[in-house]
PDB file of N, CA and C in Angstrom:
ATOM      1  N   UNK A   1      -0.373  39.627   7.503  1.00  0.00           N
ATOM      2  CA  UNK A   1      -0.033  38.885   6.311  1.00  0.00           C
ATOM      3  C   UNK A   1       0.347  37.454   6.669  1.00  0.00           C
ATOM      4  N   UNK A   2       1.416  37.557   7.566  1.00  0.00           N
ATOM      5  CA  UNK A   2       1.303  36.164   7.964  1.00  0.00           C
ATOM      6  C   UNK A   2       2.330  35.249   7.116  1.00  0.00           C
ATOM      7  N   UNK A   3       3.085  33.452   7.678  1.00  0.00           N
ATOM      8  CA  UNK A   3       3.347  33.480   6.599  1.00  0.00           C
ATOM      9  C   UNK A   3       3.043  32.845   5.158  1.00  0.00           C
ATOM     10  N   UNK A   4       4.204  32.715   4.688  1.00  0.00           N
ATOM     11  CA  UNK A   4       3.915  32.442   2.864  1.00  0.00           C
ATOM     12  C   UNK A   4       4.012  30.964   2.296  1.00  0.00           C
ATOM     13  N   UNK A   5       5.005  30.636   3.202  1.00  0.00           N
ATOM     14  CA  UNK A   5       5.817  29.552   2.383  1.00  0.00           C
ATOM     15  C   UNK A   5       5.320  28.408   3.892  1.00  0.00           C
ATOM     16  N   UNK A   6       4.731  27.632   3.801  1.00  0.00           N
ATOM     17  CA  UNK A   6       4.586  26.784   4.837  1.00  0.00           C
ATOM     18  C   UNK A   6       4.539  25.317   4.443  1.00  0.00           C
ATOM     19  N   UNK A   7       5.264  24.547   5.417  1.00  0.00           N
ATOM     20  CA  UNK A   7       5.458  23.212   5.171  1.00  0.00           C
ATOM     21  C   UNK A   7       4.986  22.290   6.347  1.00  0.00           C
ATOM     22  N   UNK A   8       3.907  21.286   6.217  1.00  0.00           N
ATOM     23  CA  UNK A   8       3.137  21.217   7.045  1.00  0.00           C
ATOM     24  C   UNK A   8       3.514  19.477   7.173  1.00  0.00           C
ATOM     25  N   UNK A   9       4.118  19.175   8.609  1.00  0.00           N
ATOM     26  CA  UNK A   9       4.497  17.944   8.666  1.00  0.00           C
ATOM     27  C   UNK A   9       3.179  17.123   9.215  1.00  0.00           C
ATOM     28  N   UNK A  10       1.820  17.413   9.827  1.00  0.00           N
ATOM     29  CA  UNK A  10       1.149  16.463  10.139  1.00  0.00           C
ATOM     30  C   UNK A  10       0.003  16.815   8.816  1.00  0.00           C
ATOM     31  N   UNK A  11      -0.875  16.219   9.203  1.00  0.00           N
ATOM     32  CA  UNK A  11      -1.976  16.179   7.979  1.00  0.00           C
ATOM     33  C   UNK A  11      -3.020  17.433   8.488  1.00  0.00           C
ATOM     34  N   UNK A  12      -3.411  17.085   9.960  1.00  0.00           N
ATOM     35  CA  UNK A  12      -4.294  18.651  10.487  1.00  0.00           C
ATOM     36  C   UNK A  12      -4.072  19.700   9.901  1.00  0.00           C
ATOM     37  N   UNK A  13      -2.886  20.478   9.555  1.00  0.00           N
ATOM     38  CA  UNK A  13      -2.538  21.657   9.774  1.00  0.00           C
ATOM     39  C   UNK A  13      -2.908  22.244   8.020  1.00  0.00           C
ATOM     40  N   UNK A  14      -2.649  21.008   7.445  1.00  0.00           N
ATOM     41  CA  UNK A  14      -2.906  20.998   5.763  1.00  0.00           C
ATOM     42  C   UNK A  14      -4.215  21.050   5.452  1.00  0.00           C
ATOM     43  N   UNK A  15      -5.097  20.383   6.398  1.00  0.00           N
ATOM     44  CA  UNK A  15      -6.885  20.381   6.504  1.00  0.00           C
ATOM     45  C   UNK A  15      -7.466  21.447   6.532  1.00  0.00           C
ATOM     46  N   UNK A  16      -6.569  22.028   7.513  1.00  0.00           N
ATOM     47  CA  UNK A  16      -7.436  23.520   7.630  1.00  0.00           C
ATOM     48  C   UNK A  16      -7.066  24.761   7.248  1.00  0.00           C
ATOM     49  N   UNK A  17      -5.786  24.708   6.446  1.00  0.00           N
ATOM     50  CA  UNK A  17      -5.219  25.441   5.538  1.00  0.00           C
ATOM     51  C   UNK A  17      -6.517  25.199   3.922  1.00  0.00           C
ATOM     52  N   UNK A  18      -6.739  24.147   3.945  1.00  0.00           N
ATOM     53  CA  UNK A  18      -7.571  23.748   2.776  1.00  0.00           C
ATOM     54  C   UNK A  18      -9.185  24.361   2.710  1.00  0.00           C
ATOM     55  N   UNK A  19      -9.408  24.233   4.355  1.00  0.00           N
ATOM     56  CA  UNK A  19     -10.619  24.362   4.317  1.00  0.00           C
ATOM     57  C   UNK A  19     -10.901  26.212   4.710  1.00  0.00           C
ATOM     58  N   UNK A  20      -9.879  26.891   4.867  1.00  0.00           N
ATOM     59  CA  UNK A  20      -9.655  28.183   5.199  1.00  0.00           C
ATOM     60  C   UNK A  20      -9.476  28.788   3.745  1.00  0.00           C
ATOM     61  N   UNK A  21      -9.476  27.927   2.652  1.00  0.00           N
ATOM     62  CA  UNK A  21      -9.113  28.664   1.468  1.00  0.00           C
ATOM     63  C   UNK A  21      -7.628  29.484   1.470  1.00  0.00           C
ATOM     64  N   UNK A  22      -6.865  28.709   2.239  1.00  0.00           N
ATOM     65  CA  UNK A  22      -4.634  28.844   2.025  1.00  0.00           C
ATOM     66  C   UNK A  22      -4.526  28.115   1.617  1.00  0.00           C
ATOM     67  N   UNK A  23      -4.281  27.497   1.106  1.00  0.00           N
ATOM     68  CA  UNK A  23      -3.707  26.260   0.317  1.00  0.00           C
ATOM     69  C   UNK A  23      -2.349  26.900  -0.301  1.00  0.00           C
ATOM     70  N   UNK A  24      -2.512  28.375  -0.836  1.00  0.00           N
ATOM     71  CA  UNK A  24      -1.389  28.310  -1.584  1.00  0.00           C
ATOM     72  C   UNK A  24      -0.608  28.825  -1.003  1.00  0.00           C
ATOM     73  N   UNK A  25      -0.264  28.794   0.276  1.00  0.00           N
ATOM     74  CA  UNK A  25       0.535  29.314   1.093  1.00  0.00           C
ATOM     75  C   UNK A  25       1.449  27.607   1.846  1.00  0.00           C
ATOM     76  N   UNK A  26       0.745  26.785   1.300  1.00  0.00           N
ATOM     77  CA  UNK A  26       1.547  25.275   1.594  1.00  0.00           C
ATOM     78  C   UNK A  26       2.557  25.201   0.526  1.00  0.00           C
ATOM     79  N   UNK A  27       3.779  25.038   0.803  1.00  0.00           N
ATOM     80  CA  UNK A  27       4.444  24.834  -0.130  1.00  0.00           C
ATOM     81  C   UNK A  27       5.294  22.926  -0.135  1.00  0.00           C
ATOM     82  N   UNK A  28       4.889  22.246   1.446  1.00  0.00           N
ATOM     83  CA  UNK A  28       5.022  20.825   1.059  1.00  0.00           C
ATOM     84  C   UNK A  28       4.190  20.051   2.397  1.00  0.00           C
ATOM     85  N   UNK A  29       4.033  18.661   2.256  1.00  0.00           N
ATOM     86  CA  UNK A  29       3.229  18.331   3.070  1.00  0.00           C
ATOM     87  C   UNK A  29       3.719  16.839   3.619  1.00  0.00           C
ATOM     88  N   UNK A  30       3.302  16.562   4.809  1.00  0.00           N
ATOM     89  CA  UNK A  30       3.198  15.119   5.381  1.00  0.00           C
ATOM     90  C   UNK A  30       2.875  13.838   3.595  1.00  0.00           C
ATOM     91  N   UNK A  31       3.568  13.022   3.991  1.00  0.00           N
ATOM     92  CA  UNK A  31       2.868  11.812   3.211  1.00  0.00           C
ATOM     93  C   UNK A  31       2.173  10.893   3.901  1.00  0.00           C
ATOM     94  N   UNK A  32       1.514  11.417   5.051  1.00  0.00           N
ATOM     95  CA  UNK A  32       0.892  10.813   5.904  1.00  0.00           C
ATOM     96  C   UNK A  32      -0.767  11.308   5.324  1.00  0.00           C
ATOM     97  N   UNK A  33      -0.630  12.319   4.845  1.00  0.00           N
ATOM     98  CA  UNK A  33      -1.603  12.952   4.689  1.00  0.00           C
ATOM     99  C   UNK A  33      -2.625  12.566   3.354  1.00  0.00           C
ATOM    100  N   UNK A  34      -4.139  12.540   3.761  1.00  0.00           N
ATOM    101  CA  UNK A  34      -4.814  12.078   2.798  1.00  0.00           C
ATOM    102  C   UNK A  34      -6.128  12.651   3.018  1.00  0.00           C
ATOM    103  N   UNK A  35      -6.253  13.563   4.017  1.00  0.00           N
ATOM    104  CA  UNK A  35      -7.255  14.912   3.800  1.00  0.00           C
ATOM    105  C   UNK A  35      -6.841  16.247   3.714  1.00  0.00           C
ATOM    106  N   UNK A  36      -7.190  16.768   2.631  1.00  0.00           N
ATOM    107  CA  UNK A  36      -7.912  16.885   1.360  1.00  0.00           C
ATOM    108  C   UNK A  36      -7.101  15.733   0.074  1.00  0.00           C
ATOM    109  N   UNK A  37      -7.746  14.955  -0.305  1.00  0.00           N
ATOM    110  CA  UNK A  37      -7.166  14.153  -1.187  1.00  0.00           C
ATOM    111  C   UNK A  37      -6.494  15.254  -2.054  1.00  0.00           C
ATOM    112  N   UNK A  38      -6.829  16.121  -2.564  1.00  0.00           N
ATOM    113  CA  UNK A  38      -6.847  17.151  -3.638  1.00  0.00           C
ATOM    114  C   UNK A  38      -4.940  17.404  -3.272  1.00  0.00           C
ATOM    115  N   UNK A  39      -4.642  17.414  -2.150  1.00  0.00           N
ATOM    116  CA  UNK A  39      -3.402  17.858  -1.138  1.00  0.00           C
ATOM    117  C   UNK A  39      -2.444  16.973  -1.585  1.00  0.00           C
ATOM    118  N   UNK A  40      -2.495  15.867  -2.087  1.00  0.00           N
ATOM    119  CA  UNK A  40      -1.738  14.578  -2.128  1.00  0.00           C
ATOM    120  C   UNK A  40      -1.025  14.926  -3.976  1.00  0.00           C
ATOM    121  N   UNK A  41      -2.257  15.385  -4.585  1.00  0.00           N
ATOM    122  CA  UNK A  41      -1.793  15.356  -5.625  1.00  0.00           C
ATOM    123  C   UNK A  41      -1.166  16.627  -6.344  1.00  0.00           C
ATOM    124  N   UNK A  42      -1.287  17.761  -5.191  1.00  0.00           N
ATOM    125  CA  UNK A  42      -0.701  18.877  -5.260  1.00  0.00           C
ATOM    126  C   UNK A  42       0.225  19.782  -4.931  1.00  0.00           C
ATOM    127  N   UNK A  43       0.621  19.295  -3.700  1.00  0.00           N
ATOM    128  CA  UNK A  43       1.922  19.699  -2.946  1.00  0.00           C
ATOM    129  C   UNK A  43       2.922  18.507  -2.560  1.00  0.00           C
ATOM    130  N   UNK A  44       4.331  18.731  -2.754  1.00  0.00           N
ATOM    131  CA  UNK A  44       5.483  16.979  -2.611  1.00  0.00           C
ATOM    132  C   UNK A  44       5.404  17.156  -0.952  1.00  0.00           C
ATOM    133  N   UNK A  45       5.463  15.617  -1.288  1.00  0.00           N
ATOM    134  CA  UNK A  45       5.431  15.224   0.460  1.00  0.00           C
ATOM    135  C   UNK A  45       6.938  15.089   0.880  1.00  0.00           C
ATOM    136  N   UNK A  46       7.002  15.788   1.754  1.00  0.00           N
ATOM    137  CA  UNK A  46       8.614  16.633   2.743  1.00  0.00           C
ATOM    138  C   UNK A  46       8.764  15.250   3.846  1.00  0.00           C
ATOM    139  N   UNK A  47       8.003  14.224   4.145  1.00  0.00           N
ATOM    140  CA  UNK A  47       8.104  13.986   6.063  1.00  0.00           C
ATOM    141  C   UNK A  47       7.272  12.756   6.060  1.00  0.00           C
ATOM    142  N   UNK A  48       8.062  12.063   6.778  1.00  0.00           N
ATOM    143  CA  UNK A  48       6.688  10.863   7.596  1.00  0.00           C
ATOM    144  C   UNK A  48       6.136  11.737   8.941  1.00  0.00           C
ATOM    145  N   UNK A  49       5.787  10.689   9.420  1.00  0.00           N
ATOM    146  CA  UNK A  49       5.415  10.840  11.135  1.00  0.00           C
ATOM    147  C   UNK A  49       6.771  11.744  12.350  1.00  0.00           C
ATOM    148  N   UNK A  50       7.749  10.957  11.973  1.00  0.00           N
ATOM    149  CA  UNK A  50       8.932  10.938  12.749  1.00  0.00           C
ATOM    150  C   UNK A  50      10.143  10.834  12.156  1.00  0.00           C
ATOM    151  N   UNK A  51      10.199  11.296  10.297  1.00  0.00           N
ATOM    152  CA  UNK A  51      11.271  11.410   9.687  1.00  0.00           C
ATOM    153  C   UNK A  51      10.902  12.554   8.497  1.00  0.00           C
ATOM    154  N   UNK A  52      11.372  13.291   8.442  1.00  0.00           N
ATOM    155  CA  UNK A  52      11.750  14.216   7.118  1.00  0.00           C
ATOM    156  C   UNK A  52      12.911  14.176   6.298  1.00  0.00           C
ATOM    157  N   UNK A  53      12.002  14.819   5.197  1.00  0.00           N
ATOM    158  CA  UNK A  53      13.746  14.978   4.100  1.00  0.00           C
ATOM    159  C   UNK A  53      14.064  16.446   4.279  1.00  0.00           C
ATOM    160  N   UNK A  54      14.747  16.659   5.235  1.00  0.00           N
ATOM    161  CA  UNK A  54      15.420  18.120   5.797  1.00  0.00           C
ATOM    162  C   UNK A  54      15.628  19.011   4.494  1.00  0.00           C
ATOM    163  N   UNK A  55      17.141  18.704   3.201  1.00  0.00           N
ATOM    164  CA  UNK A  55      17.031  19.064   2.105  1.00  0.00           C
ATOM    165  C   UNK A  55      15.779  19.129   1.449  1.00  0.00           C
ATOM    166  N   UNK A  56      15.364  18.567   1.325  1.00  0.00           N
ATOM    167  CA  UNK A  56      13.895  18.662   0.484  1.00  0.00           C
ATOM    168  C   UNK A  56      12.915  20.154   1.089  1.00  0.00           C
ATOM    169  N   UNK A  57      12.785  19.980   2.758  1.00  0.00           N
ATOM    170  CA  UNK A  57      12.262  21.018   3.519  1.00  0.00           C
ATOM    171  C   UNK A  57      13.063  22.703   3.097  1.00  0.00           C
ATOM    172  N   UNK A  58      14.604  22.037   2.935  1.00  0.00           N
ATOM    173  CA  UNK A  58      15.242  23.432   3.266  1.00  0.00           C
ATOM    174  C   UNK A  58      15.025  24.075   1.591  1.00  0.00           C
ATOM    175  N   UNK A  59      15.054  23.505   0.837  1.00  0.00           N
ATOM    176  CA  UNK A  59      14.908  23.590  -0.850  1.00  0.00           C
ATOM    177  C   UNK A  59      13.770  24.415  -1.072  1.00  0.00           C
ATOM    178  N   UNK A  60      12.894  24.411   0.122  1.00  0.00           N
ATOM    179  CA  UNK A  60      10.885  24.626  -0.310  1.00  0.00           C
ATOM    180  C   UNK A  60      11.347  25.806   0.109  1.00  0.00           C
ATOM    181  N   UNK A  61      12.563  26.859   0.913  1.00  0.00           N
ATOM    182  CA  UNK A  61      12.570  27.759   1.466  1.00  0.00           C
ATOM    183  C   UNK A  61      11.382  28.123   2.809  1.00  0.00           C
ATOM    184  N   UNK A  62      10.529  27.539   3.634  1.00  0.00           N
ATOM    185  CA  UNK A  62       9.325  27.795   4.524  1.00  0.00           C
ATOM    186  C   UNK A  62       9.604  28.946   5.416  1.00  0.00           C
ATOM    187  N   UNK A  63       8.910  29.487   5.414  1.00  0.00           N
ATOM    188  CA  UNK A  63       8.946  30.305   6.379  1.00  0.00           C
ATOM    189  C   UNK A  63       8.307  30.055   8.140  1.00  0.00           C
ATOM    190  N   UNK A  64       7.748  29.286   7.337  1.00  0.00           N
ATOM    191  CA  UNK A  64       6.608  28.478   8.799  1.00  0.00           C
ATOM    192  C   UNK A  64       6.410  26.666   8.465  1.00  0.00           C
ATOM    193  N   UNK A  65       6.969  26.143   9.662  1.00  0.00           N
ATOM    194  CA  UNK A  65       7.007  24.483   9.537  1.00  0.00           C
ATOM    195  C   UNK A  65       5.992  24.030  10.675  1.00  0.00           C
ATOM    196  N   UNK A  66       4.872  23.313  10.510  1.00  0.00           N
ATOM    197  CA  UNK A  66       4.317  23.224  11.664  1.00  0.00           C
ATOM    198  C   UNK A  66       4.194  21.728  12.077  1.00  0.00           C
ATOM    199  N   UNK A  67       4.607  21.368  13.127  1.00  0.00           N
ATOM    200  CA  UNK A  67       5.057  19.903  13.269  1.00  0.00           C
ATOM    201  C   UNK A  67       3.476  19.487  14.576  1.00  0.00           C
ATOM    202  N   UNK A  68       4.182  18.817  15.275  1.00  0.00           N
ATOM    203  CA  UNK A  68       3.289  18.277  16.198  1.00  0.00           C
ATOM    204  C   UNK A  68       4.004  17.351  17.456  1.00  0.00           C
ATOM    205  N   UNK A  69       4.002  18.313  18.593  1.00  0.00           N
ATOM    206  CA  UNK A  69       4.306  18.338  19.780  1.00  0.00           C
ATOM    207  C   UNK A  69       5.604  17.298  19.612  1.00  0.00           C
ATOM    208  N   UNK A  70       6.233  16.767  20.698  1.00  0.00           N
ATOM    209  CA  UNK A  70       7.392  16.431  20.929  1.00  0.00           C
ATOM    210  C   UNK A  70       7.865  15.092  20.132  1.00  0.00           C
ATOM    211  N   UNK A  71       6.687  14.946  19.857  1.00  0.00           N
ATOM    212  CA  UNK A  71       6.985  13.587  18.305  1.00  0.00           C
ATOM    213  C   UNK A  71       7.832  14.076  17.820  1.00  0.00           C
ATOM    214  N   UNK A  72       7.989  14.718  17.431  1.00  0.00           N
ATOM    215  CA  UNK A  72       8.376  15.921  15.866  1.00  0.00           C
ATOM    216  C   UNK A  72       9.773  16.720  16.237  1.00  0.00           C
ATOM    217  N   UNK A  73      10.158  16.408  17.697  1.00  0.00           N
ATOM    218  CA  UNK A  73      11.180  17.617  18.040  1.00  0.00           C
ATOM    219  C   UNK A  73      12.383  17.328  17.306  1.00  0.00           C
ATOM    220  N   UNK A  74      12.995  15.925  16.907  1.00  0.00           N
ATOM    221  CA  UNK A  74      14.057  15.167  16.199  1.00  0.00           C
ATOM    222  C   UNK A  74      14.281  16.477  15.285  1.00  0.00           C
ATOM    223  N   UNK A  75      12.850  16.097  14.371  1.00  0.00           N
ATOM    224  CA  UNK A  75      12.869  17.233  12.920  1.00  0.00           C
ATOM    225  C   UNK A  75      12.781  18.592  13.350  1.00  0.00           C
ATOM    226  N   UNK A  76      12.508  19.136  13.896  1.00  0.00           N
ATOM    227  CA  UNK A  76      12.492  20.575  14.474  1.00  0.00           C
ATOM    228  C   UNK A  76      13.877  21.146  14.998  1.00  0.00           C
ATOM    229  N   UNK A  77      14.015  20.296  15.606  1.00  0.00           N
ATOM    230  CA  UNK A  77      16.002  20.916  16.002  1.00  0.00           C
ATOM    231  C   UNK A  77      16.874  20.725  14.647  1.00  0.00           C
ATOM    232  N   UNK A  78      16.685  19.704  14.112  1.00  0.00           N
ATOM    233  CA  UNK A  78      17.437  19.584  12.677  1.00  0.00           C
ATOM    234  C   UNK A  78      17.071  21.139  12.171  1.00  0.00           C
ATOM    235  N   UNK A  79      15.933  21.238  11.589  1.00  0.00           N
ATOM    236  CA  UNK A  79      15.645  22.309  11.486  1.00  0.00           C
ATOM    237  C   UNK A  79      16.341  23.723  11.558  1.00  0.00           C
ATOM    238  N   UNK A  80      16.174  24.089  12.541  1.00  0.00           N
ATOM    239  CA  UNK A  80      16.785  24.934  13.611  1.00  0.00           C
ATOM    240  C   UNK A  80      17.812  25.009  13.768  1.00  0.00           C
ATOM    241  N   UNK A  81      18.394  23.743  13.408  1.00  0.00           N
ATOM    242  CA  UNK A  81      19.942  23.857  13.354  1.00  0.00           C
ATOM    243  C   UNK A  81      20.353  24.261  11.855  1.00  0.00           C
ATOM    244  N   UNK A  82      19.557  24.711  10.824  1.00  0.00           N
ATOM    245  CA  UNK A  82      19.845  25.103   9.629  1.00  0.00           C
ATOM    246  C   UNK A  82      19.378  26.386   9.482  1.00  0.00           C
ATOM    247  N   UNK A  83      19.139  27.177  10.641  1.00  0.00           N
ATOM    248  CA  UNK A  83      18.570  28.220  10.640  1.00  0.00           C
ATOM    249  C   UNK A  83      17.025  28.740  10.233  1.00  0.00           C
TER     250      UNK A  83
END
């Protein structure tokens, strides 16, 4: 099953959620992001590059956050530190 609630801080991870036919398993996305245009106007953007709105993230409830390598670790321990 896998999970449900996913919040996807780079734009990749939202691409191929799109193109896999999940989409509705994104529940927020990068505002970096502008493939699938369709993505921009459908899920709130949570995150830059190297900043998130943590509340905003923790609000979406995710079960799965998928960031991108050690860029991203700032937001990931925040994270983590909210359980």
């Amino acid at each position: 099953m896998g999970p449900q609630r996913i919040v996807c801080l780079t734009e990749e991870p939202t691409e191929t959620l799109y193109a896999l036919g999940e989409q509705h398993r994104i529940v927020g996305i990068s505002g970096f992001t502008v493939r699938p245009a369709v993505a921009r106007r459908e899920k709130p953007k949570v995150s830059a590059f190297t900043s998130a709105k943590i509340g905003e993230i923790l609000k979406l409830k995710p079960d799965f956050v998928v960031g991108f390598s050690d860029i991203q670790a700032g937001i990931a321990a925040e994270l983590i530190g909210h359980g």
